[in-house]
N, C-alpha and C. Protein backbone atom coordinates (compact mmCIF):
# COMPACT_ATOMS: atom_id res chain seq x y z
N UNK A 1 -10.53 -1.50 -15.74
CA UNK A 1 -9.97 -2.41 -14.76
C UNK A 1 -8.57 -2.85 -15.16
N UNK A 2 -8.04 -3.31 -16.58
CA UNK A 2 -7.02 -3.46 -17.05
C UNK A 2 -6.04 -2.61 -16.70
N UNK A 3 -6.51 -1.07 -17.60
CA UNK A 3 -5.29 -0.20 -16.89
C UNK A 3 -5.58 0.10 -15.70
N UNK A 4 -5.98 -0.24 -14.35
CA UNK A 4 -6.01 0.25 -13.11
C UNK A 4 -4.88 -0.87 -12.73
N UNK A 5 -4.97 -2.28 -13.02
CA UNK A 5 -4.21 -3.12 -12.73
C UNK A 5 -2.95 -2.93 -13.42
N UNK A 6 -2.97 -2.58 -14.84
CA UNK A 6 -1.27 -2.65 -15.31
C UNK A 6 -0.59 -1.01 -14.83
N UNK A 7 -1.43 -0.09 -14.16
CA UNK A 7 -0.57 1.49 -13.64
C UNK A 7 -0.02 0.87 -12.31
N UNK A 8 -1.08 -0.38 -11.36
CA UNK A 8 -0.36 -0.75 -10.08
C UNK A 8 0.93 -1.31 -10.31
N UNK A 9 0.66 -2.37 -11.35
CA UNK A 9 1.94 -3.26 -11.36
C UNK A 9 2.79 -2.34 -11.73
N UNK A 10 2.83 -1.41 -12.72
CA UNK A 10 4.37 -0.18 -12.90
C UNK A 10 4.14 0.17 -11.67
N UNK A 11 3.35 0.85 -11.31
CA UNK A 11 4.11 1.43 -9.97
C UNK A 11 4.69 0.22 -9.00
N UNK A 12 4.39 -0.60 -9.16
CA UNK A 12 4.96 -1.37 -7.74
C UNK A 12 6.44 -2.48 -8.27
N UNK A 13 6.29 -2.61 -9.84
CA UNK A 13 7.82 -2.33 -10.50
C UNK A 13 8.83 -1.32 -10.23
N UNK A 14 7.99 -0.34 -10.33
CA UNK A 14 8.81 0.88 -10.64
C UNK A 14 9.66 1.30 -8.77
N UNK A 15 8.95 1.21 -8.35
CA UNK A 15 8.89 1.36 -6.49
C UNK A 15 9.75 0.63 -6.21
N UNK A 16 9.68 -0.68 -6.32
CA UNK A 16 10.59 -1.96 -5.98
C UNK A 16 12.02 -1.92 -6.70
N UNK A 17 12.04 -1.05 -8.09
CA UNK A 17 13.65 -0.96 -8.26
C UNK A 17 13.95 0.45 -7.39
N UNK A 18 13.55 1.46 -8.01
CA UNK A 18 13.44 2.55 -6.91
C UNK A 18 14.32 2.59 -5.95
N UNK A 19 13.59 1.26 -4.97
CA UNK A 19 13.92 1.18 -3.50
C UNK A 19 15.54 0.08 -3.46
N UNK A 20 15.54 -0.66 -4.35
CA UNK A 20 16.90 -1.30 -4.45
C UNK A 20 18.10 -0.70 -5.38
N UNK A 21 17.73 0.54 -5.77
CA UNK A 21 18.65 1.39 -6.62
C UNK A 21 18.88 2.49 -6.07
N UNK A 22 18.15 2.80 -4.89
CA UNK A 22 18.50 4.51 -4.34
C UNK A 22 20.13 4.62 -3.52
N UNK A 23 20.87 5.79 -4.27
CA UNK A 23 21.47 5.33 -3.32
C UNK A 23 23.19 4.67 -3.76
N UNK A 24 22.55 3.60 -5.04
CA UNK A 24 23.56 3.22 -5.55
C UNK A 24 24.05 3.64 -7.06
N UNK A 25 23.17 4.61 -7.67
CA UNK A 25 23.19 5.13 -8.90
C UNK A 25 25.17 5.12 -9.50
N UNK A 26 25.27 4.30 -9.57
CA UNK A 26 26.57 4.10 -10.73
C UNK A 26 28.12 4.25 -9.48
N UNK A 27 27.85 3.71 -8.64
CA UNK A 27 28.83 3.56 -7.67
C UNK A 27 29.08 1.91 -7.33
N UNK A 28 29.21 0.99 -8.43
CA UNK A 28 29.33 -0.16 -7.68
C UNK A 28 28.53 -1.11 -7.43
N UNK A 29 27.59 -1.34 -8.52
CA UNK A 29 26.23 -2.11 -8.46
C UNK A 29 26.13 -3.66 -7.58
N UNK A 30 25.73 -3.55 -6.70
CA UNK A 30 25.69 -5.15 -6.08
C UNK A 30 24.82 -6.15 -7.22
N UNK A 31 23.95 -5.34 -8.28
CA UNK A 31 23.53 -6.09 -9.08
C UNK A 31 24.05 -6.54 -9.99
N UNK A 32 25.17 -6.60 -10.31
CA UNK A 32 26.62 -6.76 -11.56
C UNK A 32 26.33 -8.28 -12.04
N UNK A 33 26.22 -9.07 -11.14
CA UNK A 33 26.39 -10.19 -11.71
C UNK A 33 24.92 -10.62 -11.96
N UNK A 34 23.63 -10.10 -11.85
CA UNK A 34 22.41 -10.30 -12.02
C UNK A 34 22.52 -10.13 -13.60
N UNK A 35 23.06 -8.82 -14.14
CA UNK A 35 23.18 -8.01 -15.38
C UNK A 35 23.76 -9.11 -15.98
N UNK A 36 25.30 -9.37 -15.85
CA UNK A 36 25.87 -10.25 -16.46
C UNK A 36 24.81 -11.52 -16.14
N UNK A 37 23.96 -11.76 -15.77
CA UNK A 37 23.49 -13.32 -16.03
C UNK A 37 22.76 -13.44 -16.93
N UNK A 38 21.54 -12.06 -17.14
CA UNK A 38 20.52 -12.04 -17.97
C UNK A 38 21.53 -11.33 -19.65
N UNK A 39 22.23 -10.83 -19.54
CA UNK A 39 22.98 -9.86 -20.83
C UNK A 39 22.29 -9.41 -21.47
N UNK A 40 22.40 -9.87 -23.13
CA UNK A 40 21.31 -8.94 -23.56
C UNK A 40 20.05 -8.76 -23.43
N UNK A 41 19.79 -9.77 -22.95
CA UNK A 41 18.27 -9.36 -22.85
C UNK A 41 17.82 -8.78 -21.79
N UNK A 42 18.36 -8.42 -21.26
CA UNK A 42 18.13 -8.09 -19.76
C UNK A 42 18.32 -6.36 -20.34
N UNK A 43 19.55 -6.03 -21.26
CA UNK A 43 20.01 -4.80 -21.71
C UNK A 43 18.50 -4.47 -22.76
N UNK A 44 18.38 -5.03 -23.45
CA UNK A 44 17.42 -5.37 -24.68
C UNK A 44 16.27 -4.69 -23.72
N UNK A 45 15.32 -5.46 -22.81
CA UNK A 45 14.00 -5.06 -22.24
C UNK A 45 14.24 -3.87 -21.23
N UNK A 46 15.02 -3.54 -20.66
CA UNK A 46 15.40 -2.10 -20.28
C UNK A 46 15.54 -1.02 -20.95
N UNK A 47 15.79 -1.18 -22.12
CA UNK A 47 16.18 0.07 -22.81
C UNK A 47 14.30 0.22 -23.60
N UNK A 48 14.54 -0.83 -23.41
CA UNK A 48 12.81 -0.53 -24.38
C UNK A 48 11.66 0.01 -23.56
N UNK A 49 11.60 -0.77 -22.25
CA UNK A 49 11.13 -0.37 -21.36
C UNK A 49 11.26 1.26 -20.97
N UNK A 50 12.29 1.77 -21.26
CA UNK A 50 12.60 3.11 -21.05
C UNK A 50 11.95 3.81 -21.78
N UNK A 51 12.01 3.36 -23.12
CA UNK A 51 11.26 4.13 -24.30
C UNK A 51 10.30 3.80 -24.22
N UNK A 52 9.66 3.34 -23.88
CA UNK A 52 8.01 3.02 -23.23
C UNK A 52 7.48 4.09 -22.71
N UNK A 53 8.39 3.93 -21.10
CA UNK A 53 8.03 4.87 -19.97
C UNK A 53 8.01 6.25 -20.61
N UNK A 54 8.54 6.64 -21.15
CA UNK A 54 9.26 8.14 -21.73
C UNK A 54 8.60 8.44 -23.12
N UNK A 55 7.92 7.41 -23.89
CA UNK A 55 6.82 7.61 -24.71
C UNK A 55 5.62 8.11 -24.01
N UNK A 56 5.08 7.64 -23.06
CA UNK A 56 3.79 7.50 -22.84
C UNK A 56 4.00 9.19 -21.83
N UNK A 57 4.95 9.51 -21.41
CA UNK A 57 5.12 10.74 -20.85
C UNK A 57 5.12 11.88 -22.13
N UNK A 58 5.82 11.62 -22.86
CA UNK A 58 6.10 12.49 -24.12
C UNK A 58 4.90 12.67 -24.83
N UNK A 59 3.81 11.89 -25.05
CA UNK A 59 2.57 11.42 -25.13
C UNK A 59 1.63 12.62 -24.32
N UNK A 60 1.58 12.97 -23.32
CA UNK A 60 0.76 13.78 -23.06
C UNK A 60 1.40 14.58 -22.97
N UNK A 61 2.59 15.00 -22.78
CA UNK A 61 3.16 16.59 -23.49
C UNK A 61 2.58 17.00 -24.56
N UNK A 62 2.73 16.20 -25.42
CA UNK A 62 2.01 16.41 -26.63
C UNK A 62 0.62 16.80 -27.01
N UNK A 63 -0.12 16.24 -25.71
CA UNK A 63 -1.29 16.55 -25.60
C UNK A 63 -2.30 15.63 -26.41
N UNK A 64 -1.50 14.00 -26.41
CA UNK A 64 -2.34 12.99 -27.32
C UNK A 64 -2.86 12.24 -26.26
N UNK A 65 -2.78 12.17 -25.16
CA UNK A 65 -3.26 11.33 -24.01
C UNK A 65 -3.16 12.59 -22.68
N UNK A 66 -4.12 11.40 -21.30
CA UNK A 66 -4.20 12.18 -20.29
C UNK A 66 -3.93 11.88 -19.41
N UNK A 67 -2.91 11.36 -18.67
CA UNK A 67 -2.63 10.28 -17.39
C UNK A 67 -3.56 11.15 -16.10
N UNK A 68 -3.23 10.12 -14.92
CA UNK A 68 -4.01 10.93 -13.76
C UNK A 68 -2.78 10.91 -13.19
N UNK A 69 -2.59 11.75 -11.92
CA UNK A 69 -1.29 12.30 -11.53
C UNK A 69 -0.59 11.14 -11.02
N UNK A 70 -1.15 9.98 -10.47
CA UNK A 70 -0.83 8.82 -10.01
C UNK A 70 -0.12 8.06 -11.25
N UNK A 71 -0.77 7.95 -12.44
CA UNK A 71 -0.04 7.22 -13.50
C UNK A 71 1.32 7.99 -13.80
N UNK A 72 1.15 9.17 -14.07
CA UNK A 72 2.07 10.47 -14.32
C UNK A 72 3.39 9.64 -13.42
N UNK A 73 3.20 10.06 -12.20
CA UNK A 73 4.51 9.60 -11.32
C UNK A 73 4.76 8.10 -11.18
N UNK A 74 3.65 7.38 -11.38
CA UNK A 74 4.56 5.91 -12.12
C UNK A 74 5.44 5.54 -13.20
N UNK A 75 5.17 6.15 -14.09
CA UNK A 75 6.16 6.37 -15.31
C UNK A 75 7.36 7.01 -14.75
N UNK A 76 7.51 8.03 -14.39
CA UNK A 76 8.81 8.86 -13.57
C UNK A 76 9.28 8.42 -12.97
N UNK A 77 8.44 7.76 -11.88
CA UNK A 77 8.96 6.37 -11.37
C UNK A 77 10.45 5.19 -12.14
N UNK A 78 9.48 5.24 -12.76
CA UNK A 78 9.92 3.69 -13.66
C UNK A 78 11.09 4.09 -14.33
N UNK A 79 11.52 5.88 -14.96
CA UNK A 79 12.47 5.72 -16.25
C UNK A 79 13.51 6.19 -14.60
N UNK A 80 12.72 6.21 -14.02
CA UNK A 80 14.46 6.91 -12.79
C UNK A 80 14.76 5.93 -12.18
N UNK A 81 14.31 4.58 -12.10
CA UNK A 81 14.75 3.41 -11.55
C UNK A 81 15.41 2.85 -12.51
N UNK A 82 15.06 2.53 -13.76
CA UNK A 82 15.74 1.50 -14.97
C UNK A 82 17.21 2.57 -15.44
N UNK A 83 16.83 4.18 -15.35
CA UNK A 83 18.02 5.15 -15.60
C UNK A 83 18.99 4.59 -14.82
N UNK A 84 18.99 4.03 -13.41
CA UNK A 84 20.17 3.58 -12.21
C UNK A 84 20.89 2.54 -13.19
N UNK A 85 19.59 1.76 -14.18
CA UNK A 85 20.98 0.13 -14.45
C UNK A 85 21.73 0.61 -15.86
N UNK A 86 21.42 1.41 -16.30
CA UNK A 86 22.02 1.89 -17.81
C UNK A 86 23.85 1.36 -17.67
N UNK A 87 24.35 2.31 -17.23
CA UNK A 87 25.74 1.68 -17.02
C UNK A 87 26.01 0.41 -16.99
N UNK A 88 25.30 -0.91 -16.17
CA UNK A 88 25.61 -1.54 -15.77
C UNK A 88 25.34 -2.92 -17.31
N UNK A 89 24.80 -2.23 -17.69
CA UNK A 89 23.81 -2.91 -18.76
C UNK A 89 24.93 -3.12 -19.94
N UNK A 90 25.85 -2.22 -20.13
CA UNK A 90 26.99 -2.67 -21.10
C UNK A 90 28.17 -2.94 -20.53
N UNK A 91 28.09 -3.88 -19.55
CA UNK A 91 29.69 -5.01 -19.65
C UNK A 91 30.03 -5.34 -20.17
N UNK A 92 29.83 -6.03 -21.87
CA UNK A 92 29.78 -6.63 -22.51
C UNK A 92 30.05 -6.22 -23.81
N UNK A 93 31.16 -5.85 -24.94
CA UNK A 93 30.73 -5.20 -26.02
C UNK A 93 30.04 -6.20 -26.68
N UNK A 94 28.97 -5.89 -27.19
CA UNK A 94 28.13 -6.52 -28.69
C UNK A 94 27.84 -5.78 -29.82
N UNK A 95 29.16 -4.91 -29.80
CA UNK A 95 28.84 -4.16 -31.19
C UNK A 95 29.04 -5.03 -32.49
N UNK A 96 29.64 -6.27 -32.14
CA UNK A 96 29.53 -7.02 -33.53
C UNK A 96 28.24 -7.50 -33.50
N UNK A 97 26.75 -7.78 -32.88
CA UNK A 97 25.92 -8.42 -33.08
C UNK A 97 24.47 -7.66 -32.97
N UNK A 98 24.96 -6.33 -32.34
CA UNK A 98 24.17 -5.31 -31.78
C UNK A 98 23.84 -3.78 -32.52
N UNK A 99 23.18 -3.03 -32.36
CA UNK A 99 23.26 -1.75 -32.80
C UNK A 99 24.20 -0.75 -31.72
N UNK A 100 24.75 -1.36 -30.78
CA UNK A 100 25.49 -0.93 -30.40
C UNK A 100 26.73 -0.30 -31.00
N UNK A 101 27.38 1.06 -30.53
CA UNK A 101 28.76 1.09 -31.37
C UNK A 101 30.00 0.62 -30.77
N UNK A 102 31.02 0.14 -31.36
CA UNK A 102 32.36 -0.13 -30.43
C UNK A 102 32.64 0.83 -29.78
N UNK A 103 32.30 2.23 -30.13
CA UNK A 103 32.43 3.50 -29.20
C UNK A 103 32.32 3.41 -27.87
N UNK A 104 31.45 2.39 -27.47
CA UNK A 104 30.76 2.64 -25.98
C UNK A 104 31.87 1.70 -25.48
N UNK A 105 32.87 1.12 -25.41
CA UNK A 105 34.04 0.00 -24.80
C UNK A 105 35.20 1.15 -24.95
N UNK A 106 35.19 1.76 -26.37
CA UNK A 106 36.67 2.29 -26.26
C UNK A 106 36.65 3.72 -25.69
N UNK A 107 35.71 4.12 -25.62
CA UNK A 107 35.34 5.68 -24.78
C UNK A 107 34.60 5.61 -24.04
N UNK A 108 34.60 4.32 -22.47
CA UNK A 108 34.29 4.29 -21.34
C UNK A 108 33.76 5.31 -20.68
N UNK A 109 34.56 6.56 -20.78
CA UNK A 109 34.12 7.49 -19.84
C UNK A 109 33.20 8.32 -20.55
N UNK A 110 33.36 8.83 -21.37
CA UNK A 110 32.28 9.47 -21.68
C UNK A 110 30.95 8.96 -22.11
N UNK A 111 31.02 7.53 -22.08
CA UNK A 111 29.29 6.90 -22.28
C UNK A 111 28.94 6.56 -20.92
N UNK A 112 29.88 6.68 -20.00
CA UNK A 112 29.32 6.56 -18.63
C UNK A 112 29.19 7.57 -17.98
N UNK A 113 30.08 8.60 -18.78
CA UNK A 113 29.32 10.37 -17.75
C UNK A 113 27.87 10.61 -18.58
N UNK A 114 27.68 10.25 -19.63
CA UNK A 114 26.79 10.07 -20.55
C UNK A 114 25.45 10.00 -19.81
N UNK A 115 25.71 8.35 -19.50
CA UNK A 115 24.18 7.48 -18.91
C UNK A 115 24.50 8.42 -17.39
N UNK A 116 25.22 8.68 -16.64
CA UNK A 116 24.63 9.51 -15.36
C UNK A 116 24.40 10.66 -15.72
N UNK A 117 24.44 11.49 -16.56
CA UNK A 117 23.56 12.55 -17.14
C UNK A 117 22.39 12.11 -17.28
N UNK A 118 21.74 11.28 -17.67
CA UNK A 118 20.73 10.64 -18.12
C UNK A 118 19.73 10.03 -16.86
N UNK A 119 20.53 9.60 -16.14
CA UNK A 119 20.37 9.93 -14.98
C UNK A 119 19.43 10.25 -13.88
N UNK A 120 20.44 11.71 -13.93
CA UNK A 120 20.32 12.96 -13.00
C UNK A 120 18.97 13.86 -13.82
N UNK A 121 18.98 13.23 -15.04
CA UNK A 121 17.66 13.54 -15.44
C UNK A 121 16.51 13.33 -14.99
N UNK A 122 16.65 11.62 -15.32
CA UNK A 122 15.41 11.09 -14.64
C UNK A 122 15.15 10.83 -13.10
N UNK A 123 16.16 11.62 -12.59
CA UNK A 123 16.05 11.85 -11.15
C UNK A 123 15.16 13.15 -10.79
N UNK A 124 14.90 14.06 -12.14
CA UNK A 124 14.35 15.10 -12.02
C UNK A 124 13.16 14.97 -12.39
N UNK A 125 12.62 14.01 -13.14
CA UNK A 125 11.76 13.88 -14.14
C UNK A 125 10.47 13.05 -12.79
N UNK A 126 11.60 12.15 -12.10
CA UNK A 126 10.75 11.46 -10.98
C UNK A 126 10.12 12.23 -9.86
N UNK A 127 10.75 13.34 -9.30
CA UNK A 127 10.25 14.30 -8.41
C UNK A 127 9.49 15.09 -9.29
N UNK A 128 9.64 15.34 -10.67
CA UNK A 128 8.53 16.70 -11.33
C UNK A 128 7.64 15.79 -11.11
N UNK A 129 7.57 14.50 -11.60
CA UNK A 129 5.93 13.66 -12.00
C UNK A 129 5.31 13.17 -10.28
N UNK A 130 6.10 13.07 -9.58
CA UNK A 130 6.00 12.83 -7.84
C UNK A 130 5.19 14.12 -7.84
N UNK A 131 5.51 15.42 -7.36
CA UNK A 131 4.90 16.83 -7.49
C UNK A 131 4.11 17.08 -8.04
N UNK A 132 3.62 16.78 -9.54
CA UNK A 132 2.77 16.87 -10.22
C UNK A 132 2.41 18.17 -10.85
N UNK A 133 4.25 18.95 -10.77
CA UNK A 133 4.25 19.76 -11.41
C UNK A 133 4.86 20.33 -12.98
N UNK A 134 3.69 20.76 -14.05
CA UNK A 134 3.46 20.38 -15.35
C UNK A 134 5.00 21.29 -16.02
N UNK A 135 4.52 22.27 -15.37
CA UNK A 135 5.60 23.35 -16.50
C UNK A 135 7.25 22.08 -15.80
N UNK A 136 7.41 21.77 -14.69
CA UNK A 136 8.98 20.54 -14.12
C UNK A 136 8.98 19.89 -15.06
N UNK A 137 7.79 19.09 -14.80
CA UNK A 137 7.39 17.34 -16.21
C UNK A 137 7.98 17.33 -17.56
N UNK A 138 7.28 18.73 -17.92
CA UNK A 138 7.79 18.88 -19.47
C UNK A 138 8.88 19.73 -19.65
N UNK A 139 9.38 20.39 -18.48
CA UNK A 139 11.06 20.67 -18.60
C UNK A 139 11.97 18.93 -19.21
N UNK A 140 11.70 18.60 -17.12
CA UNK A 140 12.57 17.19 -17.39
C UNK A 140 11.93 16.19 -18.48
N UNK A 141 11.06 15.66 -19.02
CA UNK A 141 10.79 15.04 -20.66
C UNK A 141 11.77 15.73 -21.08
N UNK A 142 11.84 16.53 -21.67
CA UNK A 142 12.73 17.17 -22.32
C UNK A 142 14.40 17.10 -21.93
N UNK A 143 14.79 16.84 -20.85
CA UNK A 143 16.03 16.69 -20.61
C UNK A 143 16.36 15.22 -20.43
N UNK A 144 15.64 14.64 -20.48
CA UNK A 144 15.93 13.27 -20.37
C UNK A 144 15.93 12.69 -21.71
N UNK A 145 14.58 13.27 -22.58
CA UNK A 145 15.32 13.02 -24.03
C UNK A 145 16.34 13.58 -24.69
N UNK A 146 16.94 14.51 -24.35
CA UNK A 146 18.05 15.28 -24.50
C UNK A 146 19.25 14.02 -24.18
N UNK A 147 19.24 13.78 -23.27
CA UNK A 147 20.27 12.63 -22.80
C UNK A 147 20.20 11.59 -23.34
N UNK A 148 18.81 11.09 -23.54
CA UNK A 148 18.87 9.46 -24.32
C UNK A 148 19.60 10.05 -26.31
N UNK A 149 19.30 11.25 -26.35
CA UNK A 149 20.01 11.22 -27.75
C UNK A 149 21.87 11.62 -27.80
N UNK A 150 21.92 12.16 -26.90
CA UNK A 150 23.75 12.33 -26.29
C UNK A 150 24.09 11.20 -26.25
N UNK A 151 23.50 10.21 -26.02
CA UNK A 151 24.33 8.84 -26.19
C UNK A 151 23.84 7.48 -27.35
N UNK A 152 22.25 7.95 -28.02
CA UNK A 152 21.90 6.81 -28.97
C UNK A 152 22.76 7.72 -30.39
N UNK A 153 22.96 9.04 -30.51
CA UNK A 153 24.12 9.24 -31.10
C UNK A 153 25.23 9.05 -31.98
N UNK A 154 25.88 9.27 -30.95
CA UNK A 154 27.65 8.52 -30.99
C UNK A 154 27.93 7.38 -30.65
N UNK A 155 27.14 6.42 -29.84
CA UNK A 155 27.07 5.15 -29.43
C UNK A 155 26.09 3.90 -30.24
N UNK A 156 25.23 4.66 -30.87
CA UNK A 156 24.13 3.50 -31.25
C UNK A 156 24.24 3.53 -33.07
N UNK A 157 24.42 2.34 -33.41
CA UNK A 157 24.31 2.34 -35.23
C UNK A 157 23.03 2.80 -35.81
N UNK A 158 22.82 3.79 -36.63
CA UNK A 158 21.18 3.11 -37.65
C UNK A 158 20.41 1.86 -37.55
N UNK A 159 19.24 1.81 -36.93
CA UNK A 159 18.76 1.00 -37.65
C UNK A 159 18.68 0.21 -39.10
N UNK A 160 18.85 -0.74 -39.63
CA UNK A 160 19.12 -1.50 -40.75
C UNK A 160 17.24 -1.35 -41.54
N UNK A 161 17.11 -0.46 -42.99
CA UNK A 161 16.56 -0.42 -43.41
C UNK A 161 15.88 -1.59 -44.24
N UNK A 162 14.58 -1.83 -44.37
CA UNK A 162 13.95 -3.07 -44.62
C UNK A 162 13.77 -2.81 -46.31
């Protein structure tokens, strides 16, 4: 009953940005000043959220779990809606406070052709898991993690060892 209720709520997360992001993928966000209100944390639970969505997909590639085709395309869902705010998500440099690098302020363009690569991924990743077709799914997984490492990279510091 739990996960029947937490696959609705992603999907009806995932649906609801979806439907207020189609459309506007990195042309001019009417959400700009939403971003700037929440900042990091708003940057912070998106990006994690991503690695969530894109775990639990990578997850049965792997063949350690089994979604049903409905969960499948909620996740696809979800990383191709939160993929729309990536750009929008660093207005702000916090590479002094962040694992962020100063890279991503002083080489604008290429961390923003970057995140719409990233994208156009999970624009693919959302119709393979929509379709429910396996050999697409685990193409796009694969190209979408391809993209999240093109930019955690050259843009993101090490983690700080404990």
């Amino acid at each position: 009953m739990k996960r029947t209720l937490a696959t609705a709520l992603a999907a009806l997360v995932a649906g609801a940005l979806l439907l207020v992001t189609t459309g506007e993928a990195h042309q001019g966000h009417k959400h700009k000043e939403g971003v700037a209100k929440f900042g990091l944390r708003f940057r912070t639970s998106t990006m994690q959220a991503l690695s969530i969505h894109m775990g639990v997909l990578a997850a049965e590639k792997k063949g350690e779990l089994t979604l049903t085709p409905a969960d499948r395309a909620a996740h696809g869902a979800a990383v191709r809606a939160l993929s729309v705010l990536v750009v929008d998500l660093f207005q702000q440099d916090t590479s002094a406070r962040t694992r962020s690098k100063p890279e991503i302020w002083t080489d604008w363009e290429t961390f923003a052709a970057r995140a719409r690569d990233m994208d156009v991924a999970a624009a693919a990743l959302a119709t393979a898991t929509a379709a429910n077709e396996r050999l697409a799914i685990d193409a796009a997984i694969d190209a979408v993690g391809k993209t999240c490492g093109g930019c955690h990279k050259p843009f993101r510091k090490p983690r700080h060892k404990r």
